[in-house]
PDB file of N, CA and C in Angstrom:
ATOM      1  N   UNK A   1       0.825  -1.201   0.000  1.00  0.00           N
ATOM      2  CA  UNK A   1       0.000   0.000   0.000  1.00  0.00           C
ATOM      3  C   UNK A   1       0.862   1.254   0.000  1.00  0.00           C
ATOM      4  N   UNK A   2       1.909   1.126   0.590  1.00  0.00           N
ATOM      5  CA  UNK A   2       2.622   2.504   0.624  1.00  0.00           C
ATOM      6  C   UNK A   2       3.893   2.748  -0.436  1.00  0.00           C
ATOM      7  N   UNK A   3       3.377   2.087  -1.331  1.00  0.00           N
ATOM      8  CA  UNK A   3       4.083   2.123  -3.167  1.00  0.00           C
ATOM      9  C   UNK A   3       3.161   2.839  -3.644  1.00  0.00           C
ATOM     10  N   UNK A   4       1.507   2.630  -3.080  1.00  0.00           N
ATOM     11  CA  UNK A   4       0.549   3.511  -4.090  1.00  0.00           C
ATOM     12  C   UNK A   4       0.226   4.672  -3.785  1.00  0.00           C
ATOM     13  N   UNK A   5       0.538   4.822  -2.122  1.00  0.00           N
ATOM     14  CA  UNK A   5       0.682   5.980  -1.576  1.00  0.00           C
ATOM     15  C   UNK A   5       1.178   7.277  -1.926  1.00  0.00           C
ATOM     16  N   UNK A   6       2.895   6.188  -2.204  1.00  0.00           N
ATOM     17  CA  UNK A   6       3.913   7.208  -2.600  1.00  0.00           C
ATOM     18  C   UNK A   6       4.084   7.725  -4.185  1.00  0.00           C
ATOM     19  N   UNK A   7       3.237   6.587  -5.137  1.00  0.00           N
ATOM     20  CA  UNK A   7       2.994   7.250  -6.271  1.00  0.00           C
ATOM     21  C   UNK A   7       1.696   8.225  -6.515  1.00  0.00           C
ATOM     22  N   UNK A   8       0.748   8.170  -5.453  1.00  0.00           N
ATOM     23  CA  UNK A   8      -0.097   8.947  -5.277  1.00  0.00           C
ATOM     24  C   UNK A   8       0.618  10.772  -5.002  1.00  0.00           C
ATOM     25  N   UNK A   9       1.619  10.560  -3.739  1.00  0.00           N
ATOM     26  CA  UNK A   9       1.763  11.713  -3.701  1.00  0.00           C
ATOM     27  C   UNK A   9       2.742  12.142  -4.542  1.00  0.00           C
ATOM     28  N   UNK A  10       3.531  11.603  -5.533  1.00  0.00           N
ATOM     29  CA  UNK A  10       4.005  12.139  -6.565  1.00  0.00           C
ATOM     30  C   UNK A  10       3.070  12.795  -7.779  1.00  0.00           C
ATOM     31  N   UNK A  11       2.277  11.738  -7.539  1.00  0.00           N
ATOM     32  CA  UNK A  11       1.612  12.849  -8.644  1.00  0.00           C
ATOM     33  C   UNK A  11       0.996  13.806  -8.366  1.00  0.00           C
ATOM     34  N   UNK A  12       0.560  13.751  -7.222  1.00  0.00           N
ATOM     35  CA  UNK A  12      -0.083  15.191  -6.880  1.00  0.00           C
ATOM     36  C   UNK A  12       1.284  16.394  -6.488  1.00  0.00           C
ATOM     37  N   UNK A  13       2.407  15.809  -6.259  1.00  0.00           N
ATOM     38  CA  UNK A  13       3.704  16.487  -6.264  1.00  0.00           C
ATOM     39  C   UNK A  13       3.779  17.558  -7.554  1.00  0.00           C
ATOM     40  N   UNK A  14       3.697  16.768  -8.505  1.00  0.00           N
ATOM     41  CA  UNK A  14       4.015  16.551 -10.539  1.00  0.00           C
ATOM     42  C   UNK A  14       2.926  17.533 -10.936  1.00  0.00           C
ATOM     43  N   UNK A  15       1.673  17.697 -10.109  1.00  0.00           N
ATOM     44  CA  UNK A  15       0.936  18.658 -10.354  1.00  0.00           C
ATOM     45  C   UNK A  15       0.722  20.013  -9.873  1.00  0.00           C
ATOM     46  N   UNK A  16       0.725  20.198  -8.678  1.00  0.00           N
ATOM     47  CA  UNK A  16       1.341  21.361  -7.978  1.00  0.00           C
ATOM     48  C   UNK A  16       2.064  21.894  -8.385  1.00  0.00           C
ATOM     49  N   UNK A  17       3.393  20.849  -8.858  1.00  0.00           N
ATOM     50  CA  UNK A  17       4.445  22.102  -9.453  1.00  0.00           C
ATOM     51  C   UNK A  17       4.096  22.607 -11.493  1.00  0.00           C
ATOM     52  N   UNK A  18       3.086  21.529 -11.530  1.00  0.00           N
ATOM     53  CA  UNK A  18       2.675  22.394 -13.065  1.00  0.00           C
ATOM     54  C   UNK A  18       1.832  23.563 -12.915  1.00  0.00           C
ATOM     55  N   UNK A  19       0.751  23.090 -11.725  1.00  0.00           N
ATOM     56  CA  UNK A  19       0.364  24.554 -11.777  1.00  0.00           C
ATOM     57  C   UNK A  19       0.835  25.764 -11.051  1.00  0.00           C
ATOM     58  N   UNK A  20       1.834  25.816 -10.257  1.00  0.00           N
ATOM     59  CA  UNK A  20       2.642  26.844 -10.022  1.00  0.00           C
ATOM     60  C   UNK A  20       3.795  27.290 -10.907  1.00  0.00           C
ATOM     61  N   UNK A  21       4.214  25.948 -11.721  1.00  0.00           N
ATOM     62  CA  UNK A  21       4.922  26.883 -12.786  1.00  0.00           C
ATOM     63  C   UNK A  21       6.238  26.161 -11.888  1.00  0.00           C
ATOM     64  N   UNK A  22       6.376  25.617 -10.606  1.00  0.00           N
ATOM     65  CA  UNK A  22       7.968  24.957 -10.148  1.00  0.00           C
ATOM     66  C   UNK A  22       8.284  23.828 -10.840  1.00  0.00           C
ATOM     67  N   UNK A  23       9.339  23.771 -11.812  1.00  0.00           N
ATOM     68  CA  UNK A  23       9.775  22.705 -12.659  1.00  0.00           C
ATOM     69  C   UNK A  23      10.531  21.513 -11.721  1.00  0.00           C
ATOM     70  N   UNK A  24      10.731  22.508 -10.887  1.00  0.00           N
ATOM     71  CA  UNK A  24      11.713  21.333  -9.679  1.00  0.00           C
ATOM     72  C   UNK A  24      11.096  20.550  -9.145  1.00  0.00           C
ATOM     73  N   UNK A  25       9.704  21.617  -8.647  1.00  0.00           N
ATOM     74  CA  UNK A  25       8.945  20.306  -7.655  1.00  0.00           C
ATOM     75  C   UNK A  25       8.278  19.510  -9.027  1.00  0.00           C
ATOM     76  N   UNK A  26       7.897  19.783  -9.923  1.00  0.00           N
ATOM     77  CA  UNK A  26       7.437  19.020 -10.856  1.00  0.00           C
ATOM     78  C   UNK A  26       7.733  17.877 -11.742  1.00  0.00           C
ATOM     79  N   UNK A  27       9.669  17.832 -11.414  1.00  0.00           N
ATOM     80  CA  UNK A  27      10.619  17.138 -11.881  1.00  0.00           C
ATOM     81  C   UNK A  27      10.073  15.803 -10.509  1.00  0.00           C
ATOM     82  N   UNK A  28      10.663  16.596  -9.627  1.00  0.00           N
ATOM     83  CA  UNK A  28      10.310  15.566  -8.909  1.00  0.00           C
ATOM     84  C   UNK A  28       9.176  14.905  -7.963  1.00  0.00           C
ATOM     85  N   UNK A  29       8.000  15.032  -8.360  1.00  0.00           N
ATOM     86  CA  UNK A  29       6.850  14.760  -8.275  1.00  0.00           C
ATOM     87  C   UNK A  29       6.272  13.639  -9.137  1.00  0.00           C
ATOM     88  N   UNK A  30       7.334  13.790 -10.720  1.00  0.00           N
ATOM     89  CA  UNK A  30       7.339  12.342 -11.422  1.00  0.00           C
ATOM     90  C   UNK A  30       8.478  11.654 -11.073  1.00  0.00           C
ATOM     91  N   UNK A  31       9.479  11.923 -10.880  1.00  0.00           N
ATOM     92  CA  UNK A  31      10.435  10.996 -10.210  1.00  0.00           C
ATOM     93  C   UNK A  31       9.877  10.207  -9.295  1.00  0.00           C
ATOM     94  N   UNK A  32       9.245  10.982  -7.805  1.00  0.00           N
ATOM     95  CA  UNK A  32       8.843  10.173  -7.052  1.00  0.00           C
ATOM     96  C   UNK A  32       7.571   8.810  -7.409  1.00  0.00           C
ATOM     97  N   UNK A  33       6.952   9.335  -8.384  1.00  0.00           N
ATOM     98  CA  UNK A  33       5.441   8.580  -8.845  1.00  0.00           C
ATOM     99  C   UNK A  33       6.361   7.664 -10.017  1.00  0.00           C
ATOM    100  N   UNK A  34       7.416   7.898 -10.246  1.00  0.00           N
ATOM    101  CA  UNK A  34       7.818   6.977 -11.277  1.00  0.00           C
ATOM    102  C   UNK A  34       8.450   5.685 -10.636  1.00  0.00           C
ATOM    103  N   UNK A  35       9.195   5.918  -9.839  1.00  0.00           N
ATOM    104  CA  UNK A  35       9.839   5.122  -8.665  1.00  0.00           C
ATOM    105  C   UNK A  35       8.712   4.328  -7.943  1.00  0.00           C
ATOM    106  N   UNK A  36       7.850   4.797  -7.441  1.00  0.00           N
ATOM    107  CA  UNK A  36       6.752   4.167  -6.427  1.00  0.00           C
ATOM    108  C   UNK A  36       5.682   2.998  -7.223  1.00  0.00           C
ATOM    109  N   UNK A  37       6.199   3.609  -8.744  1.00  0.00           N
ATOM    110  CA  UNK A  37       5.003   2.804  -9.710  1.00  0.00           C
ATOM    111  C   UNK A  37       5.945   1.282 -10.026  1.00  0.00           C
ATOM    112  N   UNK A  38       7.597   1.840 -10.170  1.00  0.00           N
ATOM    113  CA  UNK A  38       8.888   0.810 -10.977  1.00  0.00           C
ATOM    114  C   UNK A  38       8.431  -0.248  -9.345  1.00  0.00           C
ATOM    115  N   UNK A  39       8.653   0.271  -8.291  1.00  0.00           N
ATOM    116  CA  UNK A  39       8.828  -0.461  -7.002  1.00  0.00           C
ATOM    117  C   UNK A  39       7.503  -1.969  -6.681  1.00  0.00           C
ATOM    118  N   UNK A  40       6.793  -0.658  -7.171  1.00  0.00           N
ATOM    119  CA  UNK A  40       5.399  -2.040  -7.107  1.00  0.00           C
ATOM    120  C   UNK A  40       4.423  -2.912  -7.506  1.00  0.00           C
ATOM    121  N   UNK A  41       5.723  -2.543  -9.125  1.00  0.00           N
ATOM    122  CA  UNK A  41       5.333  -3.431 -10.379  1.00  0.00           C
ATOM    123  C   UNK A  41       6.613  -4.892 -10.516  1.00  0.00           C
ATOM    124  N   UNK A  42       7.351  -4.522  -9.255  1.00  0.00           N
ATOM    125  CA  UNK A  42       8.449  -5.467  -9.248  1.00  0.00           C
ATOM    126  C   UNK A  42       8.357  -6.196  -7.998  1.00  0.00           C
ATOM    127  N   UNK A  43       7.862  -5.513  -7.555  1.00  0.00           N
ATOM    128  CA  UNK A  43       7.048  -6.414  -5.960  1.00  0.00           C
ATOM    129  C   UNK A  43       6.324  -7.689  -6.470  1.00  0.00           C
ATOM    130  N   UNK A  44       5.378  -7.104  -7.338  1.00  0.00           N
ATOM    131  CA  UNK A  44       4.156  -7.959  -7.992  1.00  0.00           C
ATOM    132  C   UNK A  44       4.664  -8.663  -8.944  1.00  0.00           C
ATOM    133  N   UNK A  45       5.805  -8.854  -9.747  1.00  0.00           N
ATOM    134  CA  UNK A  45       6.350  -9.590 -10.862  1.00  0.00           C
ATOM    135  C   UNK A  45       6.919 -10.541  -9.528  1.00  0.00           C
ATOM    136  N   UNK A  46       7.732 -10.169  -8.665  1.00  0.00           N
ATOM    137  CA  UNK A  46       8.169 -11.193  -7.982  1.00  0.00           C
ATOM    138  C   UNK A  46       6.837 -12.119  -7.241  1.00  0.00           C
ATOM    139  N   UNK A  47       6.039 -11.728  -6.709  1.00  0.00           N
ATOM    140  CA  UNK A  47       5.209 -12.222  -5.883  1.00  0.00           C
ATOM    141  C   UNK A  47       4.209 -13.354  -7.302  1.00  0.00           C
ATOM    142  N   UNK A  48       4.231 -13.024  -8.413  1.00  0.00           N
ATOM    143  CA  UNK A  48       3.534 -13.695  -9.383  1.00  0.00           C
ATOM    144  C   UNK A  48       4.504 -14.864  -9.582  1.00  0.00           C
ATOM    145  N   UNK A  49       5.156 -14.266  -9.697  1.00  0.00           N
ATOM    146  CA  UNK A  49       6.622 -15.756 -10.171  1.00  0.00           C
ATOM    147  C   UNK A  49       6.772 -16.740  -8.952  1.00  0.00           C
ATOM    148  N   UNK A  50       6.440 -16.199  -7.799  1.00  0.00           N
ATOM    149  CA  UNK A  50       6.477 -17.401  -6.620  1.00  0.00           C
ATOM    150  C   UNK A  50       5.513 -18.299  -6.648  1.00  0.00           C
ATOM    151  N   UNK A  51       4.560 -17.363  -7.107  1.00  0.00           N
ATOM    152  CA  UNK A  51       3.171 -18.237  -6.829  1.00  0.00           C
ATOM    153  C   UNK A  51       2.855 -19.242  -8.424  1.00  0.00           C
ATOM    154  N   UNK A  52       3.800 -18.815  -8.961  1.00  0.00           N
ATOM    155  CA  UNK A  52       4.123 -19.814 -10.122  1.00  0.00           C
ATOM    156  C   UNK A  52       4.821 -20.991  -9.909  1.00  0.00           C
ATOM    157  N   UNK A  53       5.429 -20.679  -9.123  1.00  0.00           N
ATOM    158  CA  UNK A  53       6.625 -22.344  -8.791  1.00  0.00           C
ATOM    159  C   UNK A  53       5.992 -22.769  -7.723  1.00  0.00           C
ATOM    160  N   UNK A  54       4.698 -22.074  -6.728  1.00  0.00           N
ATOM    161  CA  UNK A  54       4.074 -22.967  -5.683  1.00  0.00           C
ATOM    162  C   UNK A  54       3.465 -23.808  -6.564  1.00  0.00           C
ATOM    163  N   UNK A  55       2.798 -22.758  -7.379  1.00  0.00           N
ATOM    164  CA  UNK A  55       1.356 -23.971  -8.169  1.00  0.00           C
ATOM    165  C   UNK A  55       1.979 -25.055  -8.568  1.00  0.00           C
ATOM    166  N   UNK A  56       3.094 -24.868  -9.801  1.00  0.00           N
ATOM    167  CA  UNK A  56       4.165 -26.377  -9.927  1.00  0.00           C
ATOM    168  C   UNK A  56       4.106 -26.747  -9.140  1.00  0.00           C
ATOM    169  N   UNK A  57       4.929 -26.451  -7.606  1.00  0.00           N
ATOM    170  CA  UNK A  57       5.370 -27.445  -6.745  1.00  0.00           C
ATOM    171  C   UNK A  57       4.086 -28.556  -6.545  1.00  0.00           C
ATOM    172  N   UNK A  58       2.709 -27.963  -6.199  1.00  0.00           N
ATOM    173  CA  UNK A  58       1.765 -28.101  -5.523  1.00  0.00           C
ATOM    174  C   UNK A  58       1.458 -29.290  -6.229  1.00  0.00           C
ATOM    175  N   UNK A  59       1.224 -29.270  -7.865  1.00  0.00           N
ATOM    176  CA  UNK A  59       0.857 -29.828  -8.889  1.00  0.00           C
ATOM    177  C   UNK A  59       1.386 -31.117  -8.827  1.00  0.00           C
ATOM    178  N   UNK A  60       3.116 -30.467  -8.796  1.00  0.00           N
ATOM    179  CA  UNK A  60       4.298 -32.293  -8.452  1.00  0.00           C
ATOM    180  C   UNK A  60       3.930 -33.200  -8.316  1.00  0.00           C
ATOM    181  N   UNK A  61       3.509 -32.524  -6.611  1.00  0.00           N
ATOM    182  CA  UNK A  61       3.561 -33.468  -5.059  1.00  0.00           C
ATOM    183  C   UNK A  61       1.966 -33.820  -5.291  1.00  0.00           C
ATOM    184  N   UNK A  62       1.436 -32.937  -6.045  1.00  0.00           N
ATOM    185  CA  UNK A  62      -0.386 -33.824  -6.006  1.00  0.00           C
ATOM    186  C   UNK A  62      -1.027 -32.831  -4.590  1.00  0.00           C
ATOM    187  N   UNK A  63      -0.556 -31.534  -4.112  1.00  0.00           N
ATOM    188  CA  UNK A  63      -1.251 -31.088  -2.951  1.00  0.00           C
ATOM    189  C   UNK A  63      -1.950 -29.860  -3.617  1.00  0.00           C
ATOM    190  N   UNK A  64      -3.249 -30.075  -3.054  1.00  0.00           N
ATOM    191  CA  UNK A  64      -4.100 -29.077  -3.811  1.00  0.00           C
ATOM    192  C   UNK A  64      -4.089 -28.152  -3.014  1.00  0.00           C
ATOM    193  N   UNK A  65      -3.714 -28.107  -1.662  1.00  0.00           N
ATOM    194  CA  UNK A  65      -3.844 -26.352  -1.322  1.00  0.00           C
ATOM    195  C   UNK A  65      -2.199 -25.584  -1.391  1.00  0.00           C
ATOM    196  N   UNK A  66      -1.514 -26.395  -1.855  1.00  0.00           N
ATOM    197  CA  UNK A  66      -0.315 -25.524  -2.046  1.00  0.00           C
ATOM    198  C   UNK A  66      -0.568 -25.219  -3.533  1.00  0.00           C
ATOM    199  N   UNK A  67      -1.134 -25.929  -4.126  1.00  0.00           N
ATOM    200  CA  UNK A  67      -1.402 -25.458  -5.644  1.00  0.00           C
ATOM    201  C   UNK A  67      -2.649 -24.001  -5.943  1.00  0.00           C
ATOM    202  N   UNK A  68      -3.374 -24.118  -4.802  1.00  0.00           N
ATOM    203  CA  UNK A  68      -3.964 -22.839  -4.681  1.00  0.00           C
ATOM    204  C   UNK A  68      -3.606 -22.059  -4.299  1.00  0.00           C
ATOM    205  N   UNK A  69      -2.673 -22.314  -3.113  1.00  0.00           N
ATOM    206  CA  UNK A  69      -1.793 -21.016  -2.754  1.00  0.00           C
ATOM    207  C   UNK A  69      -1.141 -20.371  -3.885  1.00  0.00           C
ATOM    208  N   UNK A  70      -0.253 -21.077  -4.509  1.00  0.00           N
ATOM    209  CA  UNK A  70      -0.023 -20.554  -5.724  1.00  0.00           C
ATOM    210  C   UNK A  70      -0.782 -19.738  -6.656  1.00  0.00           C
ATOM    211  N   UNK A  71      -1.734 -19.992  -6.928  1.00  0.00           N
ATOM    212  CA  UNK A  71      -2.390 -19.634  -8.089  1.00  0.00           C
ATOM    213  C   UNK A  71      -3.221 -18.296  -7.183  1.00  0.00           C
ATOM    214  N   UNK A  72      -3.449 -18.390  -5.828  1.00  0.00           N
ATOM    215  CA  UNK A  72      -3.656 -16.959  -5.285  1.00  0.00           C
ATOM    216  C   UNK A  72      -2.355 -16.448  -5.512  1.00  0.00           C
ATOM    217  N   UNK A  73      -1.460 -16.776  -5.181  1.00  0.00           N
ATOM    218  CA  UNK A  73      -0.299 -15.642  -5.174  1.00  0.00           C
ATOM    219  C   UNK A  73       0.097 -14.895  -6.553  1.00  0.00           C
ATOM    220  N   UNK A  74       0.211 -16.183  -7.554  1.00  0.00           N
ATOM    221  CA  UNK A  74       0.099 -15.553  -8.967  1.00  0.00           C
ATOM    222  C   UNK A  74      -0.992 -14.008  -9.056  1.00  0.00           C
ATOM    223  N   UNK A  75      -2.289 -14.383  -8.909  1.00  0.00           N
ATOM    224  CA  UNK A  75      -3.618 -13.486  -9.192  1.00  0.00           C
ATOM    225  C   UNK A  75      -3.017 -12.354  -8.194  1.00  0.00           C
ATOM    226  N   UNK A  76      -2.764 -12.698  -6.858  1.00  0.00           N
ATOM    227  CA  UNK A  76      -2.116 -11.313  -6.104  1.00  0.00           C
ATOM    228  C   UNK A  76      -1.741 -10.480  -6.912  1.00  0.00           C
ATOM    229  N   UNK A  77      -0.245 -11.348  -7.360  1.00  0.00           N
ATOM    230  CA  UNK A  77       0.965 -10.654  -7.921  1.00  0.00           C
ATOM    231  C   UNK A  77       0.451  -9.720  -9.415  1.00  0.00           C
ATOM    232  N   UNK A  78       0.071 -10.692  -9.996  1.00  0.00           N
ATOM    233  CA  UNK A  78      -0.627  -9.690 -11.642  1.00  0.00           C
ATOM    234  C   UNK A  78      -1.283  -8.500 -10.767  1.00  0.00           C
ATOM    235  N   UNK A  79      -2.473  -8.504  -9.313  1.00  0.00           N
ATOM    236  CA  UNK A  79      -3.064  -7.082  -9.220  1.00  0.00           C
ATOM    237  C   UNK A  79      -2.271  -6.420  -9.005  1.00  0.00           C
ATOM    238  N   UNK A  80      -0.955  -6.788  -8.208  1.00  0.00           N
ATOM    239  CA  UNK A  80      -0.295  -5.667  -7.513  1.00  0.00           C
ATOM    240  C   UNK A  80       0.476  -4.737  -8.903  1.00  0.00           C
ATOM    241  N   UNK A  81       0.518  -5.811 -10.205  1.00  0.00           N
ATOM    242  CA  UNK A  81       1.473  -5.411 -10.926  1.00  0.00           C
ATOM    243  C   UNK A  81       0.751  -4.264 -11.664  1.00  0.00           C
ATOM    244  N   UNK A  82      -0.539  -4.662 -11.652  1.00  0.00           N
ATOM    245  CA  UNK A  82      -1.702  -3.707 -12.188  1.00  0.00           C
ATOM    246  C   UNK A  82      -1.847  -2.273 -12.122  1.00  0.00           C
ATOM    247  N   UNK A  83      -2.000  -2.510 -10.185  1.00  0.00           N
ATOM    248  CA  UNK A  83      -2.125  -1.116  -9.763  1.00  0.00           C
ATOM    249  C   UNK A  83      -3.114  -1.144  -9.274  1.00  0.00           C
TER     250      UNK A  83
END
């Protein structure tokens, strides 16, 4: 939550400084929202890819709730990657 936070307040950073005309704060208002967006689209690529090798694992061994765990963690991971 506090990846969407922090790209939240970048953009409202990114806007403030357009409408005041500060290029600085406006520079970095997308910096910050660009960073907060890179951070928790890589959270969620990782968290999808785990829940990819649970579901395998799960699948292996024949255990169906590690194979769901997986396949929640996958679906996690794609929302988080979403947004």
């Amino acid at each position: 939550m506090s990846d969407r936070m922090d790209e939240l307040k970048g953009n409202v950073k990114e806007g403030v400084g357009k409408l005041t005309g500060n290029e600085r704060m406006e520079a970095e208002g997308d910096a910050q929202a660009d960073a907060a967006k890179a951070g928790r689209e890589t959270k969620g690529a990782a968290r999808e890819a785990g829940g990819s090798i649970k579901e395998k694992v799960g699948d292996l061994t024949g255990s169906e709730r590690t194979e769901a765990e997986g396949k929640a963690g996958k679906l996690r991971g794609k929302a988080e990657r979403a947004g």
